[in-house]
Protein backbone atom coordinates (compact mmCIF):
# COMPACT_ATOMS: atom_id res chain seq x y z
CA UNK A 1 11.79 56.24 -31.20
CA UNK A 2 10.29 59.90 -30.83
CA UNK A 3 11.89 62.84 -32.04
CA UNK A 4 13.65 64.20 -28.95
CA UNK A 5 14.67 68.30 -29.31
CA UNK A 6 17.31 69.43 -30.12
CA UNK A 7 17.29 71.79 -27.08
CA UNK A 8 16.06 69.22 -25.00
CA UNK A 9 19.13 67.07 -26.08
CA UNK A 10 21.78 69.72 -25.37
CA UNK A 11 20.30 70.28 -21.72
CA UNK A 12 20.37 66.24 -21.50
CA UNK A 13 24.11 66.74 -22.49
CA UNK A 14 25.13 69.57 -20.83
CA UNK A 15 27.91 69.15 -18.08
CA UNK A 16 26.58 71.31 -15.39
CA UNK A 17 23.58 69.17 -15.74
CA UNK A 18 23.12 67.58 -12.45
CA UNK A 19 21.67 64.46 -11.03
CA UNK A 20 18.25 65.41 -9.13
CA UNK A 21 17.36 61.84 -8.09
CA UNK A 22 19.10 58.74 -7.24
CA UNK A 23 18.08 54.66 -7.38
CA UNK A 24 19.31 53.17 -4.03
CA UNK A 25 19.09 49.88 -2.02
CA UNK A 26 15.44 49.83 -2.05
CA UNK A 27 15.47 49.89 -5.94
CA UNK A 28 12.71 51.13 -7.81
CA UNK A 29 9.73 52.17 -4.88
CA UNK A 30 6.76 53.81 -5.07
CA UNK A 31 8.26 57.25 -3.66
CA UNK A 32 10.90 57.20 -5.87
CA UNK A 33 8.20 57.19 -8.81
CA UNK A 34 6.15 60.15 -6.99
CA UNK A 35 9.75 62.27 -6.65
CA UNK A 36 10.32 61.71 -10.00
CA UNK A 37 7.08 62.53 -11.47
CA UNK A 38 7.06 66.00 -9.22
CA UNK A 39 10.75 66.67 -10.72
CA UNK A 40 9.33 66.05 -14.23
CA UNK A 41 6.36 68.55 -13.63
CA UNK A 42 8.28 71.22 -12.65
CA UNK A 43 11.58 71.05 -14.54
CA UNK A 44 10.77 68.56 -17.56
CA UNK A 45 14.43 67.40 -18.00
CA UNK A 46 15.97 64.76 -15.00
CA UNK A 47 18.79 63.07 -14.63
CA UNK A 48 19.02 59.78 -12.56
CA UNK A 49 22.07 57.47 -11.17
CA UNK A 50 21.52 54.56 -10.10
CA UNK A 51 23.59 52.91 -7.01
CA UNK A 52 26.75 51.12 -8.29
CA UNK A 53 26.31 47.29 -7.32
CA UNK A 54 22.39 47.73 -8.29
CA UNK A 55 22.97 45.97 -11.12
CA UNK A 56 25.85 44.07 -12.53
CA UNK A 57 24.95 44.05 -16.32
CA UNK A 58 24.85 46.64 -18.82
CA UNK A 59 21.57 45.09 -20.47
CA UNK A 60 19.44 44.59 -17.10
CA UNK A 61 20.35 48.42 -16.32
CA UNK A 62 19.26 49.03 -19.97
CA UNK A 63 15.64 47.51 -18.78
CA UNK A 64 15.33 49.37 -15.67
CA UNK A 65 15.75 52.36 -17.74
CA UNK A 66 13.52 51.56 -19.94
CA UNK A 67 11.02 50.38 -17.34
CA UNK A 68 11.21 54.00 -15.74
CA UNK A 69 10.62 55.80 -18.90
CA UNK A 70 7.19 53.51 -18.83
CA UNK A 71 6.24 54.45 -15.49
CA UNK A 72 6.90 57.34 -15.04
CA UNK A 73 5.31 58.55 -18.94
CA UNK A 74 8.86 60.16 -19.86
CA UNK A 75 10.92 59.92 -22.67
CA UNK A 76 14.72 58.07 -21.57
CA UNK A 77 16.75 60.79 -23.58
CA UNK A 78 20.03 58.64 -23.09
CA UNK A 79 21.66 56.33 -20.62
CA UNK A 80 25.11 56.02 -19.65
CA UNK A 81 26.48 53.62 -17.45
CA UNK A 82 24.54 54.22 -14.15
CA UNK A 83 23.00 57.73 -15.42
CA UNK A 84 19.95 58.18 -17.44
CA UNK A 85 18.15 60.99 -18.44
CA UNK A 86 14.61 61.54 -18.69
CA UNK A 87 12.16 64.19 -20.33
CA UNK A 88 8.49 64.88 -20.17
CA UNK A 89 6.92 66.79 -23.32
């Protein structure tokens, strides 16, 4: 696990945080990658829902997660229920 900041964490936490991107029907595409890696460039902190209905259970939206952090060379800073929350260093 790497050592996330602290102020990093807060943002992650914060309420007024917003969601900047969302997973729809398509799922994980190749645009949704390039948006994401533009958001991370400028603003190093993002926050992603996913669609309800995407996925049923808890552990396959765990993977997904996970599978984005790969990608898209981020750190997944938490994820809760549909949201996650991604930084880039």
């Amino acid at each position: 696990m790497t050592n996330i900041p602290a102020n990093i964490r807060r943002m992650a936490h914060d309420r007024e945080f917003k969601v900047t991107l969302r997973i729809g029907r398509s799922g994980l595409t190749d645009a949704m990658f390039e948006e994401l890696d533009a958001q991370l460039r400028s603003r190093k902190v993002v926050k992603i829902k996913m669609n309800k209905g995407l996925v049923e259970e808890r552990g396959e939206r765990r993977v997904i997660f996970e599978e984005i952090a790969v990608r898209a060379n981020a750190i997944l800073v938490d994820a809760r229920g549909n949201v996650a929350i991604y930084w880039r260093s």
